[in-house]
N, C-alpha and C. Protein backbone atom coordinates (compact mmCIF):
# COMPACT_ATOMS: atom_id res chain seq x y z
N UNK A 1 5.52 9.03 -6.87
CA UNK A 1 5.11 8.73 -5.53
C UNK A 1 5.95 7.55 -5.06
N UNK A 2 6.06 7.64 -3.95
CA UNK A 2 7.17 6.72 -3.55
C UNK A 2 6.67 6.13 -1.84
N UNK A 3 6.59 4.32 -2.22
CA UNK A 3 5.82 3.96 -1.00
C UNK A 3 6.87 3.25 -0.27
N UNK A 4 7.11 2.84 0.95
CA UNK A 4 7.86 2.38 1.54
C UNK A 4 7.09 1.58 3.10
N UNK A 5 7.52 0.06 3.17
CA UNK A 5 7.25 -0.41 4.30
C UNK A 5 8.62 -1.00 4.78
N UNK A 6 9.03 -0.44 5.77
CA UNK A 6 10.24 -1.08 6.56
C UNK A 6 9.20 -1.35 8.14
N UNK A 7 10.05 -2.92 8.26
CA UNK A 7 9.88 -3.41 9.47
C UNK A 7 10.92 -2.95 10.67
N UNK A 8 10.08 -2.54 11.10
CA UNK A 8 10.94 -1.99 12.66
C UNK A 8 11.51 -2.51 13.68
N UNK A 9 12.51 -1.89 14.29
CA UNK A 9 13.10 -3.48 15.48
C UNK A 9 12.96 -3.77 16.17
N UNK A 10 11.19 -3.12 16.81
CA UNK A 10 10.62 -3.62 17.50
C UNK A 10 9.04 -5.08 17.30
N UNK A 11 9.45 -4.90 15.82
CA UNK A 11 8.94 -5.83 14.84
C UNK A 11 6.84 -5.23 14.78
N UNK A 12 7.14 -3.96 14.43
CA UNK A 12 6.09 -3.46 13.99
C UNK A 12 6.11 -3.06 12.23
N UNK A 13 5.49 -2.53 11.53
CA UNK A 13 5.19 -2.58 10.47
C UNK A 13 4.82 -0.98 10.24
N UNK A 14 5.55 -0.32 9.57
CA UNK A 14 5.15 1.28 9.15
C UNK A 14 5.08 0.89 7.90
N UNK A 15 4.13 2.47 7.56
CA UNK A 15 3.84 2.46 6.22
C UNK A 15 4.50 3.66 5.66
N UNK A 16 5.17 4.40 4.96
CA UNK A 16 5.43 6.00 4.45
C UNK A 16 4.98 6.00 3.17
N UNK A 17 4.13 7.00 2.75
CA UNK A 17 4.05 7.29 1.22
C UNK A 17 4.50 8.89 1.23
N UNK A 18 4.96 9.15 0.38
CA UNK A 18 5.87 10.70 -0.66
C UNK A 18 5.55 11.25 -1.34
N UNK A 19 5.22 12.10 -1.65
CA UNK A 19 4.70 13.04 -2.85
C UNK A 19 5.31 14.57 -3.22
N UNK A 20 6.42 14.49 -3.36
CA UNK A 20 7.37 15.67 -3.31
C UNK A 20 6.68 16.99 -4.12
N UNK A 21 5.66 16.77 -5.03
CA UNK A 21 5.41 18.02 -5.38
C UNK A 21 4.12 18.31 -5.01
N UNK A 22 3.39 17.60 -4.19
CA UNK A 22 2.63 17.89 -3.43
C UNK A 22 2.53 17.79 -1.67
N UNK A 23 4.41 17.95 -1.78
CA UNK A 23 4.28 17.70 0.00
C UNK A 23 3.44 17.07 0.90
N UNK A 24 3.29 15.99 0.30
CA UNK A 24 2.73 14.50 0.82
C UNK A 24 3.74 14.07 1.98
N UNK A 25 3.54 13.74 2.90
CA UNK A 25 4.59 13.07 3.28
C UNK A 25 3.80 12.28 4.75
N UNK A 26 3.43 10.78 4.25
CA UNK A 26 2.34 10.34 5.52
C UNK A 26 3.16 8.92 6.34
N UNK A 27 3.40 9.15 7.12
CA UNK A 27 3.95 7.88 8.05
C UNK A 27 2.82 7.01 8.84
N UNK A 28 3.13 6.01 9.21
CA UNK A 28 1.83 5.32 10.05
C UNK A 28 2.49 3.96 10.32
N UNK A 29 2.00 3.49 11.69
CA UNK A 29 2.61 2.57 12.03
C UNK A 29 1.54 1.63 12.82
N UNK A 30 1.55 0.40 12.16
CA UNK A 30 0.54 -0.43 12.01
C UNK A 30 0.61 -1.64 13.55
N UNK A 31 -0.17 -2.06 13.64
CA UNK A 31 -0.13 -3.09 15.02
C UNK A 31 0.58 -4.19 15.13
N UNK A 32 1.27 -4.33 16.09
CA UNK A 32 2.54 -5.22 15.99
C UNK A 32 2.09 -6.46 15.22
N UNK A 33 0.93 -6.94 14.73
CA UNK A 33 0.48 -8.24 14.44
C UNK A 33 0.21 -8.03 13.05
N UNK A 34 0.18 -7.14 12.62
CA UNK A 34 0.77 -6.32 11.11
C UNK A 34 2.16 -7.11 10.36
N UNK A 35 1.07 -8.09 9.50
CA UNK A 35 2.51 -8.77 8.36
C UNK A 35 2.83 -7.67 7.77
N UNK A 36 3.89 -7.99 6.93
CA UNK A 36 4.76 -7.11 6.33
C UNK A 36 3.90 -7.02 4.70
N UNK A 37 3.30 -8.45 4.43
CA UNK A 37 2.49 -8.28 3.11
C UNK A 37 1.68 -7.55 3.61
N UNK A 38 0.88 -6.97 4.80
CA UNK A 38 -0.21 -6.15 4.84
C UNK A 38 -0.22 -4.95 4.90
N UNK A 39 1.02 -4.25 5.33
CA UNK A 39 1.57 -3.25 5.24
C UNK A 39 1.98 -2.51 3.67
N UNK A 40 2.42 -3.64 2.97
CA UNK A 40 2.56 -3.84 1.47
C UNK A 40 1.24 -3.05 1.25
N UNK A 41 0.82 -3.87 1.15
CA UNK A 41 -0.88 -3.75 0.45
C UNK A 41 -1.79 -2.33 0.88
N UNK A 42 -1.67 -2.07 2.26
CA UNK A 42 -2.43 -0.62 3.05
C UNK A 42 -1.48 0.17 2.61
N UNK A 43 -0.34 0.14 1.90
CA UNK A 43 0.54 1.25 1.51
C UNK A 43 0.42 1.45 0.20
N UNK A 44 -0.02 0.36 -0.65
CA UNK A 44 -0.56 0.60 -2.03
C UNK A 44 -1.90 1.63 -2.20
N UNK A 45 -2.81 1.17 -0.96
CA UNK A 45 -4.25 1.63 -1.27
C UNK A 45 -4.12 2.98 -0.85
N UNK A 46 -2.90 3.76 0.29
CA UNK A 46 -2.94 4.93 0.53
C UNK A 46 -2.27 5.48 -0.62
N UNK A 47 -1.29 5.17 -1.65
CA UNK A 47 -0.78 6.04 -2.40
C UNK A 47 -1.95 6.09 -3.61
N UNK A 48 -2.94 4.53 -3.67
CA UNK A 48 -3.92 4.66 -4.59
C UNK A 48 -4.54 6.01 -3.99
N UNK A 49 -5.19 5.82 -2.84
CA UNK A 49 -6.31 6.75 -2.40
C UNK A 49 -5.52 8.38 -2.64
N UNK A 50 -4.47 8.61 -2.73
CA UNK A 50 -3.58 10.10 -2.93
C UNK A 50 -4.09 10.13 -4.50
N UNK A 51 -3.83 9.45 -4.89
CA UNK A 51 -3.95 9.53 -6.61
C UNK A 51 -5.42 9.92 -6.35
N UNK A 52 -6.12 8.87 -6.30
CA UNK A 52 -7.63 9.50 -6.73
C UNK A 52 -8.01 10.82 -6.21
N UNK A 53 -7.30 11.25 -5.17
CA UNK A 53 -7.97 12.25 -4.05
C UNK A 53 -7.81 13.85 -5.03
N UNK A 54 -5.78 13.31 -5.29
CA UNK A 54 -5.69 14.69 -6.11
C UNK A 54 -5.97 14.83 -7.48
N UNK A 55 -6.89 13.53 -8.02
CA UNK A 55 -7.08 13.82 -9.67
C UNK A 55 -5.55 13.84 -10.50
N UNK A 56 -4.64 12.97 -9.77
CA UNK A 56 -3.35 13.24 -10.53
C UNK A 56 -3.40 12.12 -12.18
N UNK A 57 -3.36 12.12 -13.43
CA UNK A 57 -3.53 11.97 -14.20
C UNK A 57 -2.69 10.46 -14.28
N UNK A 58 -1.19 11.58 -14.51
CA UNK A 58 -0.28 10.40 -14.83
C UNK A 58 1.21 10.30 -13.59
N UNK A 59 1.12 9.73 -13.22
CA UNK A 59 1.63 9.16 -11.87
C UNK A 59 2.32 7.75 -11.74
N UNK A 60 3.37 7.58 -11.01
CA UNK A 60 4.09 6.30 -11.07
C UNK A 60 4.57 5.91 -9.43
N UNK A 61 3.79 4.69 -9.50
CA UNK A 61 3.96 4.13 -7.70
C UNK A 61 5.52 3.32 -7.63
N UNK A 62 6.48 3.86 -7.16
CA UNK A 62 7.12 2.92 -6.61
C UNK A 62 7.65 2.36 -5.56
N UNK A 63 7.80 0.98 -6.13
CA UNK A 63 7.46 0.03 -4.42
C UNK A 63 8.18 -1.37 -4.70
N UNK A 64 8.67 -2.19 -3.94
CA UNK A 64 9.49 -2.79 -4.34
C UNK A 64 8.35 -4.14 -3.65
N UNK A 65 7.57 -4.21 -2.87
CA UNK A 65 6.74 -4.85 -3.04
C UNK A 65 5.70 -5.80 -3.50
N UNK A 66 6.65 -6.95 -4.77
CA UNK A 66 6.65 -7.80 -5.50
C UNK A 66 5.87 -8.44 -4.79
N UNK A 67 5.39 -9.12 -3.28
CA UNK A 67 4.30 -9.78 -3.19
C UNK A 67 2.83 -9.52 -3.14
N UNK A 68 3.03 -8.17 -2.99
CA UNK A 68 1.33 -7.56 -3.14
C UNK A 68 0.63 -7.27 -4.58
N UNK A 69 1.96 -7.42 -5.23
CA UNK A 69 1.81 -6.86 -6.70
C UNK A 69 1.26 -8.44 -7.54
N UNK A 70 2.12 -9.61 -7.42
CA UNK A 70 1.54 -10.47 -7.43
C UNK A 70 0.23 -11.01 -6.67
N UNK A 71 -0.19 -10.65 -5.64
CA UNK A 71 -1.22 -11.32 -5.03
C UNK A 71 -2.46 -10.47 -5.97
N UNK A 72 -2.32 -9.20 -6.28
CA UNK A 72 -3.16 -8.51 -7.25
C UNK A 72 -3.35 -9.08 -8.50
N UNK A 73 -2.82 -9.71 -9.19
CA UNK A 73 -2.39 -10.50 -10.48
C UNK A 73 -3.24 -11.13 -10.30
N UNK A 74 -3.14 -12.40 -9.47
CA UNK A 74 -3.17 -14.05 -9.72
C UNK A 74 -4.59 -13.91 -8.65
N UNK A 75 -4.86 -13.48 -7.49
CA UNK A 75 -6.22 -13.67 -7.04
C UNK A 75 -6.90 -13.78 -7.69
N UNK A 76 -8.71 -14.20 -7.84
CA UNK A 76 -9.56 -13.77 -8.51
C UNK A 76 -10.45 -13.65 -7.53
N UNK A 77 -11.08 -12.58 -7.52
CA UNK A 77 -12.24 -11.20 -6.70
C UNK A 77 -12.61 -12.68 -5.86
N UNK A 78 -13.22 -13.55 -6.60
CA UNK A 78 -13.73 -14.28 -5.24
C UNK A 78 -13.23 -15.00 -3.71
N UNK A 79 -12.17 -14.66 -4.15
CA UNK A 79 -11.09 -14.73 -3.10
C UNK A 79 -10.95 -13.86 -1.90
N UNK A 80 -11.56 -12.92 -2.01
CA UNK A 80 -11.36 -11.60 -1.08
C UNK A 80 -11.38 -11.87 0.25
N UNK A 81 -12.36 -12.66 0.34
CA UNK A 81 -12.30 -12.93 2.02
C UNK A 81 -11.29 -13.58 2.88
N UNK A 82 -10.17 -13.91 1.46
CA UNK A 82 -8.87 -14.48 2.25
C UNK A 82 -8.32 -13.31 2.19
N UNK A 83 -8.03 -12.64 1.26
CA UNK A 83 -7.28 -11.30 0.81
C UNK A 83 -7.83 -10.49 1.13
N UNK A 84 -8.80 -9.54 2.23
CA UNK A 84 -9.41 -8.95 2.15
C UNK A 84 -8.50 -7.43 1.85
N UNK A 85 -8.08 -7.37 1.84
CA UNK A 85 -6.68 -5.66 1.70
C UNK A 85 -6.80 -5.96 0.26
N UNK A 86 -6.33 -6.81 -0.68
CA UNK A 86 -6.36 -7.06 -1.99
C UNK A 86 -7.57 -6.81 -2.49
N UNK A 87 -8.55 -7.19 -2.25
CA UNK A 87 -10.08 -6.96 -2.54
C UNK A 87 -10.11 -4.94 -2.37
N UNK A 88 -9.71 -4.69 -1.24
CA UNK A 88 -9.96 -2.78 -1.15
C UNK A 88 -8.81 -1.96 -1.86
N UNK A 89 -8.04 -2.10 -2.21
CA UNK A 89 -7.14 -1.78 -3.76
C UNK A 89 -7.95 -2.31 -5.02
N UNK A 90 -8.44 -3.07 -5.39
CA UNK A 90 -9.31 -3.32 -6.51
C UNK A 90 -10.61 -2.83 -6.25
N UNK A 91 -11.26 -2.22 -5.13
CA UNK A 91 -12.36 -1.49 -5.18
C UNK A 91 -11.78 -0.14 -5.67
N UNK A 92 -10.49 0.43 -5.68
CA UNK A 92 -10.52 1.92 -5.67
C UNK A 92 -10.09 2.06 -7.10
């Protein structure tokens, strides 16, 4: 699965996730006030939410998205209400 957030040059925030053998293929484009870490993060929880949806076993996300990946790390749950996107990837 393959996630992707590019910032646009109108300085909006899309999300794409991929799924080539399940002809996945979801675009979405988030509100201009949409950081780029949040886009990160709502693009993790949609390729999470694909995984759980299709029961896919063994599966590999990639994403180059080193700050969402860290903010998942080092938070701890009680934090959520700063992180709240980080908190709904660790619910799923």
């Amino acid at each position: 699965m393959h996630l992707s957030v590019p910032k646009m040059a109108v300085y909006c925030v899309g999300i794409g996730v991929l799924h080539s053998n399940y002809n996945i293929v979801q675009k979405t484009k988030l509100t201009p006030e949409s950081s780029m870490f949040t886009g990160e993060c709502l693009g993790l929880v949609k390729a999470i939410e694909y995984i759980l949806l299709l029961k896919l076993q063994k599966t590999v996300i990639l994403t180059d998205s080193l700050s969402s990946l860290n903010a998942l790390a080092r938070f701890p749950l009680a934090l959520h209400y700063q992180f709240p996107v980080i908190s709904e990837i660790r619910n799923l």
